[in-house]
C-alpha atoms as a PDB file:
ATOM      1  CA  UNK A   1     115.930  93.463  64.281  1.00  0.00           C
ATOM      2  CA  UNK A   2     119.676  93.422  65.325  1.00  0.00           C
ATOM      3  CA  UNK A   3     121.592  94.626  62.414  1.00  0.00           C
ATOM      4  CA  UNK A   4     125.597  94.605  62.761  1.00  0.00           C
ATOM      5  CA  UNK A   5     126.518  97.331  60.089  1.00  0.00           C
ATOM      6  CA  UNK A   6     130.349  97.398  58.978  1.00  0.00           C
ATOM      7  CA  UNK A   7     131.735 100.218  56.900  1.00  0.00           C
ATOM      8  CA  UNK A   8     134.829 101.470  56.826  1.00  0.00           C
ATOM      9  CA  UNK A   9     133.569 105.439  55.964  1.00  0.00           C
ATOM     10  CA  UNK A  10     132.661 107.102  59.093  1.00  0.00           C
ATOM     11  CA  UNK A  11     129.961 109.215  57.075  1.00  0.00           C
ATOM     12  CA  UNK A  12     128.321 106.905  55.877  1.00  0.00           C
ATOM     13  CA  UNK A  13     127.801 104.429  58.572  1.00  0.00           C
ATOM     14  CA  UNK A  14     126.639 106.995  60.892  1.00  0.00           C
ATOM     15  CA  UNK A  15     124.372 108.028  58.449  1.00  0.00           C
ATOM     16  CA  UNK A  16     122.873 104.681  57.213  1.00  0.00           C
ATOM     17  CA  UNK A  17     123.165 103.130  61.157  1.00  0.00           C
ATOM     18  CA  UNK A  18     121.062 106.436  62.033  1.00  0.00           C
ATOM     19  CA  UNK A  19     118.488 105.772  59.177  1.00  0.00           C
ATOM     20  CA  UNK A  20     118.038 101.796  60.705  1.00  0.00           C
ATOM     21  CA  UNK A  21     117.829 103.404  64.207  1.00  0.00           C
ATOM     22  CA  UNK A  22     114.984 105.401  63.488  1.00  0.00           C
ATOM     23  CA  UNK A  23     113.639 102.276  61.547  1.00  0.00           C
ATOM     24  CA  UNK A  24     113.759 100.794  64.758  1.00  0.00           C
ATOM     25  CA  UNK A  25     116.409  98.700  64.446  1.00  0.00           C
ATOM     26  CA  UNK A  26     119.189  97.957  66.957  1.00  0.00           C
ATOM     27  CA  UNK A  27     122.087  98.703  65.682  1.00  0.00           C
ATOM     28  CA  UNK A  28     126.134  97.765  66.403  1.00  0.00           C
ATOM     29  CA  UNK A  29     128.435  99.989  63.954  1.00  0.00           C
ATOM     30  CA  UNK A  30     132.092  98.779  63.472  1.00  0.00           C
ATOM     31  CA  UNK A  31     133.997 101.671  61.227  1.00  0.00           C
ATOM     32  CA  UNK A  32     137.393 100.392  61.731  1.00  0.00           C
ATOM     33  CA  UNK A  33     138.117  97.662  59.574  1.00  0.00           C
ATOM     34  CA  UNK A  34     136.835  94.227  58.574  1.00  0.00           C
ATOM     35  CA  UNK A  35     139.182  92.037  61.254  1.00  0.00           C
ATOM     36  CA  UNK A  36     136.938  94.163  64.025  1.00  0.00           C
ATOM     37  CA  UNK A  37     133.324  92.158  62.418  1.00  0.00           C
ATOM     38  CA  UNK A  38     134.556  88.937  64.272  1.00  0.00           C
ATOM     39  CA  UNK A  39     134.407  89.754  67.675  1.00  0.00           C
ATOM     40  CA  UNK A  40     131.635  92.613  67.159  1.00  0.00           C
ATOM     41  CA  UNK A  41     129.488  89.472  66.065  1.00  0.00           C
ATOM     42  CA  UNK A  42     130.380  87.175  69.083  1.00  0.00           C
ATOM     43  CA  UNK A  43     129.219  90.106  71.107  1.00  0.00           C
ATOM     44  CA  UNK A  44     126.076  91.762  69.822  1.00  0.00           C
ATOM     45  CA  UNK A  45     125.005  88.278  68.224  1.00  0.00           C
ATOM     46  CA  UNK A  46     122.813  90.360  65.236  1.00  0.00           C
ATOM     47  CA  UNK A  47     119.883  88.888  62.974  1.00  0.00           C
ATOM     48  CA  UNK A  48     121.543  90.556  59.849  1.00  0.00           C
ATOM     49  CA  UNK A  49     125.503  91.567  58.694  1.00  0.00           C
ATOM     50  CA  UNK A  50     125.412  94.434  56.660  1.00  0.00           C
ATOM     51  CA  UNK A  51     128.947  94.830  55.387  1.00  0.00           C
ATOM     52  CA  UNK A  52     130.855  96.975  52.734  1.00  0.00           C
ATOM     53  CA  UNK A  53     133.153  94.713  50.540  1.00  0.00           C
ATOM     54  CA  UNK A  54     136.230  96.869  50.321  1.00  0.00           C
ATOM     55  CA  UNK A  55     137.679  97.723  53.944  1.00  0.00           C
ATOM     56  CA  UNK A  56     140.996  97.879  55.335  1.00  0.00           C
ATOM     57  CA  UNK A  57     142.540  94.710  56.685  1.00  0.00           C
ATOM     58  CA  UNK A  58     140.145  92.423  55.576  1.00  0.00           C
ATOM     59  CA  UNK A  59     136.954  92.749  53.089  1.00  0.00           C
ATOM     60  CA  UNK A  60     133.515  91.844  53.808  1.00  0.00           C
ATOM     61  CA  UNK A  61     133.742  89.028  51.333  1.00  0.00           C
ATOM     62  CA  UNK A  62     136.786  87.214  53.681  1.00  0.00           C
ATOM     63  CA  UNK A  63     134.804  88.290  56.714  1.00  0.00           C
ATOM     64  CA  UNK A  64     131.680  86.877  55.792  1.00  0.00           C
ATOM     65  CA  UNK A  65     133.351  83.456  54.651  1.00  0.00           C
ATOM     66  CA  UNK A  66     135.267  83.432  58.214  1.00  0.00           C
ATOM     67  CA  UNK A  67     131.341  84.399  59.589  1.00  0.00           C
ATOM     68  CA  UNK A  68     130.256  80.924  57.900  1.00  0.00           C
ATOM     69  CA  UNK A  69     133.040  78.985  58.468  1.00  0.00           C
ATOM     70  CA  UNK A  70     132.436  79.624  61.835  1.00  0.00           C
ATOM     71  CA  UNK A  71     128.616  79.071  62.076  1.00  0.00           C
ATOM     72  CA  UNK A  72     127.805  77.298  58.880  1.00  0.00           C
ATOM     73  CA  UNK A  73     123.815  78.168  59.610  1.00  0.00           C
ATOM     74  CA  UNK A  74     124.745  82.214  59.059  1.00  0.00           C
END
């Protein structure tokens, strides 16, 4: 599966992207900041967005509404 994990806390996404790598996942970390989820998504195209709510810039809660009001079948 193609997971597009965005986090804000380098820790932590390297830990939890590391965890779905071994899970055998394919993984595309963004760490620096919500507005950065838009084009990540155009480019890696994932099957799942797993996104923490409060980042700098914008939160996943804007980014995933900008996600479907892009591509309402997200």
């Amino acid at each position: 599966m193609r997971i597009l994990l965005a986090d804000d806390e380098r820790e932590l996404a390297a830990g939890l992207s590391q965890y779905l790598s071994n899970a055998g996942h394919e993984v595309c970390t963004v760490t620096t900041g919500g507005l950065d989820v838009l084009p990540a998504y155009d480019r890696f195209n994932p099957d799942v967005v797993l996104m923490d709510v409060m980042m700098p810039r914008f939160n996943g809660i804007t980014i995933a509404q900008a996600l479907v009001s892009r591509n309402p079948a997200i």
